[in-house]
N, C-alpha and C. Protein backbone atom coordinates (compact mmCIF):
# COMPACT_ATOMS: atom_id res chain seq x y z
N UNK A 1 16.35 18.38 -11.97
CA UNK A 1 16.71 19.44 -11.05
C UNK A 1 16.04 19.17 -9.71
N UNK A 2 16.60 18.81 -8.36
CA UNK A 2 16.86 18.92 -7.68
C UNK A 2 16.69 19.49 -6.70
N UNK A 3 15.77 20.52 -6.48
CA UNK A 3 15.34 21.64 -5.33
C UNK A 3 16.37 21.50 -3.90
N UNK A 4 17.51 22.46 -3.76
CA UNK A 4 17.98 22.30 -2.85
C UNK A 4 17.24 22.65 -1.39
N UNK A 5 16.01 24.01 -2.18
CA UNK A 5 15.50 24.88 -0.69
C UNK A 5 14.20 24.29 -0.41
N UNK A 6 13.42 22.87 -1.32
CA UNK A 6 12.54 22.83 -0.27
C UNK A 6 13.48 21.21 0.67
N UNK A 7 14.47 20.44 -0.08
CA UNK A 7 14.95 19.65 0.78
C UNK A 7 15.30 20.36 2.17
N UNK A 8 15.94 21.82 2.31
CA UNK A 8 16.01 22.17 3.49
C UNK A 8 15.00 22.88 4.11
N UNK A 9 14.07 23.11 3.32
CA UNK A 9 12.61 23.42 4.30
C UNK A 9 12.32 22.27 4.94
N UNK A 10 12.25 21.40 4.46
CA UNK A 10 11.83 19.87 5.32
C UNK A 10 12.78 19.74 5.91
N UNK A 11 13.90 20.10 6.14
CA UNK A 11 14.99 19.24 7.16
C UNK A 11 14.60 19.82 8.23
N UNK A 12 14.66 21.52 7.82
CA UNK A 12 14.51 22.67 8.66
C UNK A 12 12.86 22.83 9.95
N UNK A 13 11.88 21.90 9.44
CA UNK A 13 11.21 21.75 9.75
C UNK A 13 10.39 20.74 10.19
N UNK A 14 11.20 19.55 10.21
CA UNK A 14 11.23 18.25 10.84
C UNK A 14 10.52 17.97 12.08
N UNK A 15 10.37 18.89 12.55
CA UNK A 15 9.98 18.50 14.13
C UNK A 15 7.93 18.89 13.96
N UNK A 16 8.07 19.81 12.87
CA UNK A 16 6.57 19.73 12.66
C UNK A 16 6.03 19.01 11.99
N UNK A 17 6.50 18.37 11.06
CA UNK A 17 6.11 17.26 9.86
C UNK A 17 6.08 15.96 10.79
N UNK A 18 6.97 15.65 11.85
CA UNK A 18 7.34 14.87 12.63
C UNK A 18 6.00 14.10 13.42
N UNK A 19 5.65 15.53 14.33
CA UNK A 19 4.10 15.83 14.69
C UNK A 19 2.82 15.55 14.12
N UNK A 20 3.06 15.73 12.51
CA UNK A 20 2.14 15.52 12.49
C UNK A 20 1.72 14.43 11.59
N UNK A 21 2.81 13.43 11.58
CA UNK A 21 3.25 12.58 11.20
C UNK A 21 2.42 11.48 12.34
N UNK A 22 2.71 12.24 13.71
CA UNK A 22 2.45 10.79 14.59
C UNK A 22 0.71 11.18 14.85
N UNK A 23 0.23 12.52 14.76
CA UNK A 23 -0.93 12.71 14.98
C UNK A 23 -1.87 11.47 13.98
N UNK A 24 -1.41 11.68 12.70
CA UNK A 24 -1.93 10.99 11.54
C UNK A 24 -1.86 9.55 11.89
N UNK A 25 -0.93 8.91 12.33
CA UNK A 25 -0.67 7.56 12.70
C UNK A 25 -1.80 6.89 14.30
N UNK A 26 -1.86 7.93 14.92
CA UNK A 26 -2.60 7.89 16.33
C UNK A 26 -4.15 7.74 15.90
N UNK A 27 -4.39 8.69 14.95
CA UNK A 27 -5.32 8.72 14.78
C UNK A 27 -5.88 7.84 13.42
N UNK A 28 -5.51 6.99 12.55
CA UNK A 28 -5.43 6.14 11.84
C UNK A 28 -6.06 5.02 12.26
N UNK A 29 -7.64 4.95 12.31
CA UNK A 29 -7.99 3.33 12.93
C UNK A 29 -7.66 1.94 12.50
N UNK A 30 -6.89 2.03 11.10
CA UNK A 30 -6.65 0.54 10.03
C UNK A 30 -4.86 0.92 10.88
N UNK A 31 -4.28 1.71 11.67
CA UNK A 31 -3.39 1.09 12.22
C UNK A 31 -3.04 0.65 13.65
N UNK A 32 -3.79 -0.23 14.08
CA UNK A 32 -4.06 -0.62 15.49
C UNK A 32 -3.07 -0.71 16.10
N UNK A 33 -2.13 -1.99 15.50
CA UNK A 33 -0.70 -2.30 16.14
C UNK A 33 0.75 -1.55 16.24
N UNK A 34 0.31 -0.39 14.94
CA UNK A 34 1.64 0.70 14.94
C UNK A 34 1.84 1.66 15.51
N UNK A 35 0.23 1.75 16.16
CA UNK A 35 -0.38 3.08 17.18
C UNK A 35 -0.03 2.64 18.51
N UNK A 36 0.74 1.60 18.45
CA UNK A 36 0.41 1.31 19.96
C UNK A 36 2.69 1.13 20.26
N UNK A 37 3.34 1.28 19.31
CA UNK A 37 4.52 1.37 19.25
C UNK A 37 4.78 2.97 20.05
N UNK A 38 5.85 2.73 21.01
CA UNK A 38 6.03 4.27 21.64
C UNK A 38 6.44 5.91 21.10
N UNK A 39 5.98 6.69 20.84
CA UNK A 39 6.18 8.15 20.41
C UNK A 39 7.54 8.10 20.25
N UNK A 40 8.42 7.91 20.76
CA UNK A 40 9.87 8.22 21.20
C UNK A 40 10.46 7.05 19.45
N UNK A 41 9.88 6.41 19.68
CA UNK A 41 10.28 5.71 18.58
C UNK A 41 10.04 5.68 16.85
N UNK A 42 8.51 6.00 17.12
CA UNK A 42 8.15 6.82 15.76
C UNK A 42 8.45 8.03 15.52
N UNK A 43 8.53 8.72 16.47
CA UNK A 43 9.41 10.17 16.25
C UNK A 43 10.57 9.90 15.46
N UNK A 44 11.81 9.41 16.35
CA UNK A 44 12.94 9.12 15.56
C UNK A 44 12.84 8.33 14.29
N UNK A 45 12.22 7.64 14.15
CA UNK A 45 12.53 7.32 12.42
C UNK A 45 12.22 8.01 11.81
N UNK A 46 10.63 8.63 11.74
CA UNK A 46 10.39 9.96 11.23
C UNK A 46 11.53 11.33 10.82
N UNK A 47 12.21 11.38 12.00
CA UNK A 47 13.21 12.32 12.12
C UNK A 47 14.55 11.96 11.63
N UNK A 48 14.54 10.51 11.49
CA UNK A 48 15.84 10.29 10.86
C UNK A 48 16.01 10.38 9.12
N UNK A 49 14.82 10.49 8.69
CA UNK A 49 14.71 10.17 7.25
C UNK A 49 14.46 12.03 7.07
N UNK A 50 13.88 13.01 7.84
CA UNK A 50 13.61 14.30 7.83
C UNK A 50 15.41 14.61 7.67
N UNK A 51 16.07 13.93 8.49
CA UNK A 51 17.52 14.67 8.82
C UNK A 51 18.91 14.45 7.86
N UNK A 52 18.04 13.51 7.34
CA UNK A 52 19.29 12.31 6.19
C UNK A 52 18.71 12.60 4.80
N UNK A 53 17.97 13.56 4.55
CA UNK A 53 16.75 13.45 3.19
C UNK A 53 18.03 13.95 1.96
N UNK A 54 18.53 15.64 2.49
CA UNK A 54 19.21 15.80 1.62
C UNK A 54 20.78 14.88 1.09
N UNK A 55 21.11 14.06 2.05
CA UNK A 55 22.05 13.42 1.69
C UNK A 55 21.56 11.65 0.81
N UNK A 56 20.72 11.26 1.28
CA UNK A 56 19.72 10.15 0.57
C UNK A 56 19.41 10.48 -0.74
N UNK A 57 18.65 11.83 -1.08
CA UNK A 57 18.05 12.00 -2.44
C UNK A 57 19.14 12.61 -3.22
N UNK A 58 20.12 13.12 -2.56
CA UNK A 58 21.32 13.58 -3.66
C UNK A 58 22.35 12.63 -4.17
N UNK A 59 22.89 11.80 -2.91
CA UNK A 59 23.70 10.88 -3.20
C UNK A 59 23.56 9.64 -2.41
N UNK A 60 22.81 9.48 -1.85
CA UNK A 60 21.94 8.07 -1.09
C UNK A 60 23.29 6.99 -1.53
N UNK A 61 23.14 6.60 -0.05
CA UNK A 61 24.09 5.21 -0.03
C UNK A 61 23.09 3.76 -0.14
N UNK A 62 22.92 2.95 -1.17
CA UNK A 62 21.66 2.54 -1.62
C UNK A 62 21.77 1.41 -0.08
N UNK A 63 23.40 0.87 -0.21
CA UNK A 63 23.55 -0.69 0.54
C UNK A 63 23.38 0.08 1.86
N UNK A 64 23.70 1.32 2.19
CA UNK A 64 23.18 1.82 3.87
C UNK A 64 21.98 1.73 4.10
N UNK A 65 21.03 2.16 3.21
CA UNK A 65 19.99 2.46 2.92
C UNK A 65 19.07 0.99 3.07
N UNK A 66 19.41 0.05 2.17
CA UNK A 66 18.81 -1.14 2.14
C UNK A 66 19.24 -2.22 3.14
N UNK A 67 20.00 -1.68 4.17
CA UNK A 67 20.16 -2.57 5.32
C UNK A 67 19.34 -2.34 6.24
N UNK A 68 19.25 -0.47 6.81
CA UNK A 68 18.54 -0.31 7.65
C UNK A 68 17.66 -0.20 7.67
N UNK A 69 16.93 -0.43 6.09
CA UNK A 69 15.04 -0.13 6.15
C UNK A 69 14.91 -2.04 6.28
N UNK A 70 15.62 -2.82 5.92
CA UNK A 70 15.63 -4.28 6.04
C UNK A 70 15.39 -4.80 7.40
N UNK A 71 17.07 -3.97 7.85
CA UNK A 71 16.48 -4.24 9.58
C UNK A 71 14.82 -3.31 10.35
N UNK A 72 14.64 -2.26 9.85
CA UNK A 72 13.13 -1.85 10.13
C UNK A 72 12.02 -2.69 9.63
N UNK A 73 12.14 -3.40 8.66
CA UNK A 73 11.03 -4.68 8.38
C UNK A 73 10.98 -5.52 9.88
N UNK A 74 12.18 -6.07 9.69
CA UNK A 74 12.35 -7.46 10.36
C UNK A 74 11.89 -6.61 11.89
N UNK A 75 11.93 -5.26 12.13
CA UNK A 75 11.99 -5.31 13.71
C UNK A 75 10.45 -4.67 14.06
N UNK A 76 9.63 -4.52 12.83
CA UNK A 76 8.33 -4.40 12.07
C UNK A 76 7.76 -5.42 12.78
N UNK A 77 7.93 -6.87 12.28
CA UNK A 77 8.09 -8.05 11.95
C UNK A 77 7.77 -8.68 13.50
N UNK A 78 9.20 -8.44 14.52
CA UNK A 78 9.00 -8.56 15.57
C UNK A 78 8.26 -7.73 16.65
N UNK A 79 8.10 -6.99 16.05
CA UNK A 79 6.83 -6.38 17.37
C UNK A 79 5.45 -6.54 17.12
N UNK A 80 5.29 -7.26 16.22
CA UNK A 80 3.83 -7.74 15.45
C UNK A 80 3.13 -6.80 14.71
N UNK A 81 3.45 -5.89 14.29
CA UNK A 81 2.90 -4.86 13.10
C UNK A 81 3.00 -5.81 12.20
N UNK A 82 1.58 -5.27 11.27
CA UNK A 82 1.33 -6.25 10.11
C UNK A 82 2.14 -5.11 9.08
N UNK A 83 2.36 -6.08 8.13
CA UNK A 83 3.04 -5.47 6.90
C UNK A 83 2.47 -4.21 6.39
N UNK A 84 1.28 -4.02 6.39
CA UNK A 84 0.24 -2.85 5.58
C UNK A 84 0.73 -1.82 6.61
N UNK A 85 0.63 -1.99 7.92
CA UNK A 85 0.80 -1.07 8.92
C UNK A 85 2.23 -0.31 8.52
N UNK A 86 3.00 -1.02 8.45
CA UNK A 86 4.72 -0.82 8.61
C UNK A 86 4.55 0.28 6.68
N UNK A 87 3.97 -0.64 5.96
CA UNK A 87 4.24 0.42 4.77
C UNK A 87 3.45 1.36 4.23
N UNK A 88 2.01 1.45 5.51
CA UNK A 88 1.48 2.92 5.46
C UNK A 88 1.95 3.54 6.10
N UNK A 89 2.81 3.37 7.02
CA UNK A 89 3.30 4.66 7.94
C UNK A 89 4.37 5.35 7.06
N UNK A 90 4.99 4.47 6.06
CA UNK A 90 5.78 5.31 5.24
C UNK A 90 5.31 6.39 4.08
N UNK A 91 4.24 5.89 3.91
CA UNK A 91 3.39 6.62 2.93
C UNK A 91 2.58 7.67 3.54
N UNK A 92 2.57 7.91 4.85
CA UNK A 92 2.34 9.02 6.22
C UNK A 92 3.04 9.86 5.79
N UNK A 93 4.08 9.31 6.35
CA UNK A 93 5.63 10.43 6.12
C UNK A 93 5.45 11.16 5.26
N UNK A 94 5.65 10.29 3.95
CA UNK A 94 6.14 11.07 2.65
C UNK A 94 4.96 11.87 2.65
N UNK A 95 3.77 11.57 2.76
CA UNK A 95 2.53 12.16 2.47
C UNK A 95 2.54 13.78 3.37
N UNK A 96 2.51 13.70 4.55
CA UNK A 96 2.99 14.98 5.14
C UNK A 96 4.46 16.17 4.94
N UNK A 97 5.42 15.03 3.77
CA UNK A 97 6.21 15.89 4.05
C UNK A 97 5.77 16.96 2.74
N UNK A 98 5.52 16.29 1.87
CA UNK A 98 4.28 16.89 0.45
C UNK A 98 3.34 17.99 0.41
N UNK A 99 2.59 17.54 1.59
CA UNK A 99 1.53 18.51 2.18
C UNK A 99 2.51 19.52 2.66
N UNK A 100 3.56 19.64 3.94
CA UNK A 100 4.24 20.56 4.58
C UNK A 100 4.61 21.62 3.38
N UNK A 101 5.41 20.95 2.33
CA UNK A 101 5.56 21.84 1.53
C UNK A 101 4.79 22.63 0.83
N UNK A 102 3.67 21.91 -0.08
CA UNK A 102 2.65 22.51 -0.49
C UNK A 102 2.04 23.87 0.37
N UNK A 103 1.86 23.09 2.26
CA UNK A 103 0.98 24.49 2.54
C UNK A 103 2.14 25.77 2.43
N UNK A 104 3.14 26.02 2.10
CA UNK A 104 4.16 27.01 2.73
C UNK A 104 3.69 27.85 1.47
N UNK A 105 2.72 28.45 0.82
CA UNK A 105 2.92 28.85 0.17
C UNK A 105 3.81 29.76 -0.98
N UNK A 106 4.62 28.95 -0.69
CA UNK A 106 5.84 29.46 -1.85
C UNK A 106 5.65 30.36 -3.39
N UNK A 107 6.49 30.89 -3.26
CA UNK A 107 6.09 31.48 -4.50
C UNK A 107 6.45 30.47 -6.07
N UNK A 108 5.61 30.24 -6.90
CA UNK A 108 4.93 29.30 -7.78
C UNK A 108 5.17 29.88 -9.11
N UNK A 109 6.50 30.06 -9.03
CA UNK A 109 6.53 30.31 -10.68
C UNK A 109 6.51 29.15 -11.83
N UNK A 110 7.06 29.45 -12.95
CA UNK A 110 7.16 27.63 -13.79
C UNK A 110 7.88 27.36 -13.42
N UNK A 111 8.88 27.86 -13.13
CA UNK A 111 10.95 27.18 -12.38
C UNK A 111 10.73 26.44 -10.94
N UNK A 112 9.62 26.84 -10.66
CA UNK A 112 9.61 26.62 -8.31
C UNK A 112 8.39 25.27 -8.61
N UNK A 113 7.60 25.65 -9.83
CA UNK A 113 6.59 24.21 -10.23
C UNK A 113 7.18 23.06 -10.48
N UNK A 114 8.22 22.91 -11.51
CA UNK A 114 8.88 22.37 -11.93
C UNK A 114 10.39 21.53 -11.08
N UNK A 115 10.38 22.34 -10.09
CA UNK A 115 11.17 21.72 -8.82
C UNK A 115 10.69 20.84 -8.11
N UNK A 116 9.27 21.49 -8.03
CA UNK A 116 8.48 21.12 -6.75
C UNK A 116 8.27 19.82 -7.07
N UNK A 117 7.19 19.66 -8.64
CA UNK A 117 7.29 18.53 -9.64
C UNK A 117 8.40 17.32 -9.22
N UNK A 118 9.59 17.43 -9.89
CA UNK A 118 10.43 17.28 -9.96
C UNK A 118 11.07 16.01 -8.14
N UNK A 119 11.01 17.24 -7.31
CA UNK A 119 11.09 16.77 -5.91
C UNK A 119 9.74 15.90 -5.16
N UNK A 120 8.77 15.91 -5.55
CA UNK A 120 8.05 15.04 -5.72
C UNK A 120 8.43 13.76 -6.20
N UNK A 121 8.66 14.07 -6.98
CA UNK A 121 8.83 12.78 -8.26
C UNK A 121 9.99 11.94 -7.48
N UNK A 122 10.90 12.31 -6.99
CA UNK A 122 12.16 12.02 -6.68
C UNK A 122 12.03 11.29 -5.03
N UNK A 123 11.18 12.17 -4.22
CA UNK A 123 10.82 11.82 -2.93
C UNK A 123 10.11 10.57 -3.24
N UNK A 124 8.82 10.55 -4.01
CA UNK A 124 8.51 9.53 -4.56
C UNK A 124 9.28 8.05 -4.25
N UNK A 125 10.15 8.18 -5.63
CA UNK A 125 11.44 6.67 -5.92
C UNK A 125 11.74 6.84 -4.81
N UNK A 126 12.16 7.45 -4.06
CA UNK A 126 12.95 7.04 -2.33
C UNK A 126 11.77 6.06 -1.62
N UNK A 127 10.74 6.80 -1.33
CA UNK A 127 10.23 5.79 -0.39
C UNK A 127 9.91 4.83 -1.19
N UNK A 128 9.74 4.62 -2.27
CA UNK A 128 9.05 2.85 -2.63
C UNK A 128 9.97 2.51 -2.60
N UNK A 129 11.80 2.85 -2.97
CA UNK A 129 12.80 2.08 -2.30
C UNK A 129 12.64 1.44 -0.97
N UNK A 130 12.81 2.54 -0.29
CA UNK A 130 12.47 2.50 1.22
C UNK A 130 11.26 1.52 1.59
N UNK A 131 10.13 0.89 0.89
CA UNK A 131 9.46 0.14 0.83
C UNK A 131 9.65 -1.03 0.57
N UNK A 132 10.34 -1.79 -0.37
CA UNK A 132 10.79 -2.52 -1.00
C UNK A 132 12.00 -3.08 -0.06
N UNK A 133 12.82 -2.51 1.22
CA UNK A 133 13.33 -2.55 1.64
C UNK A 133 13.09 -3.27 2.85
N UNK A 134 11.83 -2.29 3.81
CA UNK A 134 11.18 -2.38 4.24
C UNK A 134 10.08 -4.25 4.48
N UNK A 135 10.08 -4.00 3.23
CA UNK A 135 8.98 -5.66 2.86
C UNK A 135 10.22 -6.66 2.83
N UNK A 136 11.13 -6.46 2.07
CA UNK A 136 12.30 -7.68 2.36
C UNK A 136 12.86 -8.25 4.17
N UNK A 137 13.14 -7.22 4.41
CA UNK A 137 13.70 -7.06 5.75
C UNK A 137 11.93 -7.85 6.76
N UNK A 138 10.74 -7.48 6.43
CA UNK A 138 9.88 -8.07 6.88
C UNK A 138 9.32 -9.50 6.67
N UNK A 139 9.76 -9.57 5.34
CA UNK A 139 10.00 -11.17 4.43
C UNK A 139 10.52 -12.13 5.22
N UNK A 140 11.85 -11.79 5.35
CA UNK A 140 13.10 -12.63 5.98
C UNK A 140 12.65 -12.76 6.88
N UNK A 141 12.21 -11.84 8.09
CA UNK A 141 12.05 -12.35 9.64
C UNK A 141 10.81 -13.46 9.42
N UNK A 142 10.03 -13.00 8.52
CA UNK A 142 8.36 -14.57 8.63
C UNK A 142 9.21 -15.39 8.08
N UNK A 143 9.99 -15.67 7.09
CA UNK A 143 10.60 -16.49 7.14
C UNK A 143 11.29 -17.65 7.90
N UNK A 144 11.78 -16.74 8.04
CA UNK A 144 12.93 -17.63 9.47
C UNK A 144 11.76 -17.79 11.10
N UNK A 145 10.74 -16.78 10.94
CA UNK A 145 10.08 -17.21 12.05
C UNK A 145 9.48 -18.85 11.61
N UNK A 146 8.88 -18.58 9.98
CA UNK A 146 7.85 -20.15 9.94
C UNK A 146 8.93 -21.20 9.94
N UNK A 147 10.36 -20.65 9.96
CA UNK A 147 11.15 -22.29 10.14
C UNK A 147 11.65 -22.50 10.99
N UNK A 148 11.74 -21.59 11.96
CA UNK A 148 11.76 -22.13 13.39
C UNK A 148 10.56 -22.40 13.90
N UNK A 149 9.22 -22.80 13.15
CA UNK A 149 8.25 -23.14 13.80
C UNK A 149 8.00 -24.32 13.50
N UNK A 150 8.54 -24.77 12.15
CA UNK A 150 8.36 -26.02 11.28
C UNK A 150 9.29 -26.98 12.05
């Protein structure tokens, strides 16, 4: 089961999770090189995965999905973010969007636990997709960088 209302608490509230998404990243000293990528840009990915969540975790298009976190490796890749950088910022995300929910204090019955559970669990498998995606798409570009160097 599925929680339809906290997927739209997070959609609905994107622009604060967003925030504090980049606060966490700014202030992150093990991410030197991702901190230094422009607001305008970490915003929007942030916001694109906030805006696409309920359509991803319900019926996620895997090959949409695994192109454009591929091309986010490779463009990872090219701006010189190290790999750890590129796949803690995803673990930012998810991590705030967790917390967002948690603080709303919702009312916590076994049915709203068991969602929550549940949507966890589920948010979860997305991003280590989204990871896995992520590292390929970052793969390929060192790749092809060390053989155009060879």
């Amino acid at each position: 089961m599925l929680s339809p209302t906290l997927i739209h608490l997070i959609e609905a509230h994107e622009d604060v999770i967003v925030r504090n998404v980049l606060r966490a990243i700014r202030h992150d000293p093990s991410l030197t090189q991702l901190s230094k990528l422009p607001d305008q840009e970490l915003r929007e990915r942030g916001q694109e995965i906030m805006k696409n969540l309920s359509h991803w975790l319900t019926q996620g298009n895997q090959q949409s999905l695994a192109h454009e976190y591929e091309t986010v490796g490779r463009e990872r890749f090219e701006a010189g973010v190290p790999l750890h950088e590129a796949v803690r910022a995803l673990c930012i995300i998810r991590n705030k969007m967790i917390e967002f929910v948690d603080e709303q204090g919702l009312d916590r019955d076994s049915v709203q636990l068991y969602a929550e559970e549940q949507f966890e669990r589920r948010l979860t498998r997305f991003f280590d997709d989204l990871m896995v995606h992520l590292v390929r798409g970052y793969e390929t570009a060192w790749r092809h960088a060390a053989h155009l160097a060879a």
